[in-house]
Each structure stands twice: as structure tokens, then as C-alpha cells.
N, C-alpha and C. Protein backbone atom coordinates (compact mmCIF):
# COMPACT_ATOMS: atom_id res chain seq x y z
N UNK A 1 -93.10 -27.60 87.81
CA UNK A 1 -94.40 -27.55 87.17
C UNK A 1 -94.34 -26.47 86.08
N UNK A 2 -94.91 -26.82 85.07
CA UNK A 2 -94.78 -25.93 83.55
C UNK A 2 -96.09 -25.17 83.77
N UNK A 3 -96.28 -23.84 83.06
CA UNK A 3 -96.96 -22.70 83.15
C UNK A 3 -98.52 -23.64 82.89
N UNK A 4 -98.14 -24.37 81.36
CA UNK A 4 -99.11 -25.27 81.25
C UNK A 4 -100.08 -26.56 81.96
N UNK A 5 -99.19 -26.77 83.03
CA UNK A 5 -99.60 -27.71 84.03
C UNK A 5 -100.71 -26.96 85.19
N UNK A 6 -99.34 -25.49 85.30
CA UNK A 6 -100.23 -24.37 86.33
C UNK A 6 -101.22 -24.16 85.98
N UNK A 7 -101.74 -23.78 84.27
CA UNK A 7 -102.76 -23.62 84.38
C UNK A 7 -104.03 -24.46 83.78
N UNK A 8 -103.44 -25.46 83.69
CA UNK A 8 -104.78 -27.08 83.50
C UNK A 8 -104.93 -27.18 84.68
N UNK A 9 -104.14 -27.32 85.97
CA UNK A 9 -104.89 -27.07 87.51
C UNK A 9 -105.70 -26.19 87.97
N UNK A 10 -105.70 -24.76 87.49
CA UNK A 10 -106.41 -23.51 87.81
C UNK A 10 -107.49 -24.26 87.23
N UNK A 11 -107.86 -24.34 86.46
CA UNK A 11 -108.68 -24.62 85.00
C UNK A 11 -109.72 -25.35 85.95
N UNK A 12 -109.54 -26.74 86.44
CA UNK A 12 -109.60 -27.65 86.67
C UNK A 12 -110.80 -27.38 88.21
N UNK A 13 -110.25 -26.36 88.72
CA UNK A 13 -110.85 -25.65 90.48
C UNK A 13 -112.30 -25.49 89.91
N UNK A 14 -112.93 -25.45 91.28
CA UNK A 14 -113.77 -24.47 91.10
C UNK A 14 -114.03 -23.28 91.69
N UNK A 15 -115.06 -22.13 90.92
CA UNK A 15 -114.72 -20.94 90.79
C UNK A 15 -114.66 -20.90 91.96
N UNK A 16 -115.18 -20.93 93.29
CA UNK A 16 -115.08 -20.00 94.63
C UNK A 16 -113.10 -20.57 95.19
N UNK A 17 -112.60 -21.60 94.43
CA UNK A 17 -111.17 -21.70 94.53
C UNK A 17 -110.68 -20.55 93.51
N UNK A 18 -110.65 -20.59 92.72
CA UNK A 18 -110.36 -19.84 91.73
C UNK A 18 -110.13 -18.26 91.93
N UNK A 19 -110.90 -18.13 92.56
CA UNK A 19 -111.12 -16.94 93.48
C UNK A 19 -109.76 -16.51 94.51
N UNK A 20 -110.32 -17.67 95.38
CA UNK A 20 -108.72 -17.59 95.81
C UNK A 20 -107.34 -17.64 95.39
N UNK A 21 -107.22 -18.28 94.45
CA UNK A 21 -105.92 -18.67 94.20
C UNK A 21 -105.90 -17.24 93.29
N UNK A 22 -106.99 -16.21 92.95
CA UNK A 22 -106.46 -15.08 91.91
C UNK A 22 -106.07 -14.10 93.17
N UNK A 23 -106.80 -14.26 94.76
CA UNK A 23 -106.29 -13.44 96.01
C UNK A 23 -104.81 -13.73 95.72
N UNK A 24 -104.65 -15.15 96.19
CA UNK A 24 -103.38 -14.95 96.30
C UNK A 24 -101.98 -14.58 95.44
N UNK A 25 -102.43 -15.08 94.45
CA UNK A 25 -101.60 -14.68 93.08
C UNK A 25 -101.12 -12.66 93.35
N UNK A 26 -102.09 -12.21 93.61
CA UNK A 26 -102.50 -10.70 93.84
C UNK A 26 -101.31 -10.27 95.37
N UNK A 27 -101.74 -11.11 96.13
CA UNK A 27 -100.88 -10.84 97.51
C UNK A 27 -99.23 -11.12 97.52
N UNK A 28 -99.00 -12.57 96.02
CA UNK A 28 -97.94 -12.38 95.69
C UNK A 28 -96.87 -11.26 94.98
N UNK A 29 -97.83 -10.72 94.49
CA UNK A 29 -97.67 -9.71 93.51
C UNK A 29 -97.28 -8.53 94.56
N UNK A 30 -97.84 -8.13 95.14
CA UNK A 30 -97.31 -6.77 96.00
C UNK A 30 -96.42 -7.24 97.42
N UNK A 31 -95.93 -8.49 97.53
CA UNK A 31 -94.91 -8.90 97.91
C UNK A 31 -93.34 -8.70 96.97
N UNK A 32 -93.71 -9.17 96.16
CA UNK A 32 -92.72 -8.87 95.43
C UNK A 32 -92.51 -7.66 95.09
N UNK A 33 -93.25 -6.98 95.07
CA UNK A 33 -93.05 -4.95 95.12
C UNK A 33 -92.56 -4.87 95.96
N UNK A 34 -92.99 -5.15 97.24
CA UNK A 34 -92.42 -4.38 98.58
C UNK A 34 -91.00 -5.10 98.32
N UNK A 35 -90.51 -6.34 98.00
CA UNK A 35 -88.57 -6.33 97.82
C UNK A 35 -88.58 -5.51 96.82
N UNK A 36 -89.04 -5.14 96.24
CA UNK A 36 -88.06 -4.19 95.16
C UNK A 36 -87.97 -3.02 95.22
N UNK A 37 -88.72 -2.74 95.98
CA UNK A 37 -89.10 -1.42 96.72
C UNK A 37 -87.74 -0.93 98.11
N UNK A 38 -86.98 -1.49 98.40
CA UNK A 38 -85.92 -1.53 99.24
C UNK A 38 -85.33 -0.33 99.42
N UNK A 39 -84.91 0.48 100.29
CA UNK A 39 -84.34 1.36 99.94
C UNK A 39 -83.08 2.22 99.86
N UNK A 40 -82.25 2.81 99.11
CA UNK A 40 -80.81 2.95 99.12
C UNK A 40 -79.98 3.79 99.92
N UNK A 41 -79.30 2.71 100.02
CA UNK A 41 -78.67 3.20 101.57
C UNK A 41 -77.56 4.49 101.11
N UNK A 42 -77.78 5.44 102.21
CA UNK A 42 -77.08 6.53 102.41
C UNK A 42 -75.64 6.75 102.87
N UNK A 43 -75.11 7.07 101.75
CA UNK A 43 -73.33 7.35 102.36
C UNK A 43 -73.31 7.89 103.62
N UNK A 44 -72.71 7.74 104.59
CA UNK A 44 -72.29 8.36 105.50
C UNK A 44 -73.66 8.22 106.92
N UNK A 45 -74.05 7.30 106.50
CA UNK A 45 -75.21 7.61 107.84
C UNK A 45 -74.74 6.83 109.03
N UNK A 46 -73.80 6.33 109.62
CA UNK A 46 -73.23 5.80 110.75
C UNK A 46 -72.35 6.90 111.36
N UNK A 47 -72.13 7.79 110.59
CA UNK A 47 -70.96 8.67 110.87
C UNK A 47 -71.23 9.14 112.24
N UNK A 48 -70.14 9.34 112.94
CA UNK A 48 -70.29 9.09 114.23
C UNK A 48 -70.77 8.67 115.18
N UNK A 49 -71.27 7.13 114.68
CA UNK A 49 -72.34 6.21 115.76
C UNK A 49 -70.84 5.10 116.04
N UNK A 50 -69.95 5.16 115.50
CA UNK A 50 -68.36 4.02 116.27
C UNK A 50 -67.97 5.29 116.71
N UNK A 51 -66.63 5.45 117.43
CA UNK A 51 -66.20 6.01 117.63
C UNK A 51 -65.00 5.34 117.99
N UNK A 52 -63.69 5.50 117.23
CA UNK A 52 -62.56 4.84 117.77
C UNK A 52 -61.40 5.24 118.69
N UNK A 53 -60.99 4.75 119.63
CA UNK A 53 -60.05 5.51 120.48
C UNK A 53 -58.69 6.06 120.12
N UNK A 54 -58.33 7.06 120.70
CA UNK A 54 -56.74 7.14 120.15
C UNK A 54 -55.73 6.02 120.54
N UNK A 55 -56.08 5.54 121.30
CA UNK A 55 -55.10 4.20 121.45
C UNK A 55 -55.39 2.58 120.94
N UNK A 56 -56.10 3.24 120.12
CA UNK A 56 -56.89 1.83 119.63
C UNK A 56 -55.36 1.08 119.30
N UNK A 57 -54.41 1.35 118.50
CA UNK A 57 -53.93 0.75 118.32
C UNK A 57 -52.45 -0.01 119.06
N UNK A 58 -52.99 0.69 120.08
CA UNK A 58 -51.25 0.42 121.01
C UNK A 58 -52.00 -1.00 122.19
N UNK A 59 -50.60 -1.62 122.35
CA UNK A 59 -50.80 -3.31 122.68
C UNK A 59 -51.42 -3.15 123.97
N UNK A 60 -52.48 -4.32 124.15
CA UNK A 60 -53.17 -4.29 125.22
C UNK A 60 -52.13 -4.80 126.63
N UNK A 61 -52.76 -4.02 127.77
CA UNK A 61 -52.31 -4.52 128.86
C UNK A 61 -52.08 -5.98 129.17
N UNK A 62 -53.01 -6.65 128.82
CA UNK A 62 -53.19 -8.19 129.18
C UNK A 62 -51.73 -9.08 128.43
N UNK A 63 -51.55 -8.27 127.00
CA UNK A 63 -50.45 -8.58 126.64
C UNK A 63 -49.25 -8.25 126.91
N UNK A 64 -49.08 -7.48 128.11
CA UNK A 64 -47.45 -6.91 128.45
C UNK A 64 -46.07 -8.29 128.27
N UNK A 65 -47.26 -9.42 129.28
CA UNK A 65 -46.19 -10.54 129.42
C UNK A 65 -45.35 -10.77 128.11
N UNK A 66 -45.96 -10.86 127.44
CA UNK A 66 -45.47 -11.89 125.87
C UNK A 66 -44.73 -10.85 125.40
N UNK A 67 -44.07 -9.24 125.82
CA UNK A 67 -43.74 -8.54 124.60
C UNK A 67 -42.23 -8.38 125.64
């Protein structure tokens, strides 16, 4: 739908629609703020929430057979 179509339909309402559709237009509007509004994520903020073992890397038990 072309801007022009959008607004020969507005046009077209009547006012107690009109009304609404300027609510909602409005509710769209600070929707789309709040995504842009997002906020930037901080280097290092997991830091020490993993914690990896010293043997993380040596072969698991389950695998003895195969080695």
C-alpha cells in the first residue's frame, strides 16, 4: 500500500476512527524507540560466570576404550 492509498483511507474514516488510528500511529512510534533504545553490551560482564576446568582438555573417561 502507497503512502497515498494510506492516506485516501485515513481520509476516508470517521473522526472518532481517526482518532484512533492517530493512538495508534503514536503507540507505534514509541515502540520503535524502545528498539532503538537497546542497550550496549559491556566487555567483560560474564567474567567469571563459566568457569573452565584444568582438565578440560584431557580425554574423557568414557573414552579410554577407543584410545
Amino acid at each position: 500500500m502507497s503512502d497515498l492509498d494510506l492516506y485516501n483511507s485515513i481520509i476516508a474514516l470517521p473522526e472518532n476512527l481517526k482518532e484512533e488510528v492517530s493512538d495508534f500511529v503514536e503507540f507505534l512510534k514509541q515502540k520503535a524507540e524502545k528498539k532503538a533504545e537497546k542497550k550496549e553490551r559491556v566487555y567483560g560482564y560474564a567474567k567469571g560466570f563459566f568457569i573452565i576446568p584444568p582438565d578440560f582438555d584431557e580425554p574423557l573417561d568414557v573414552f579410554k576404550d577407543y584410545m
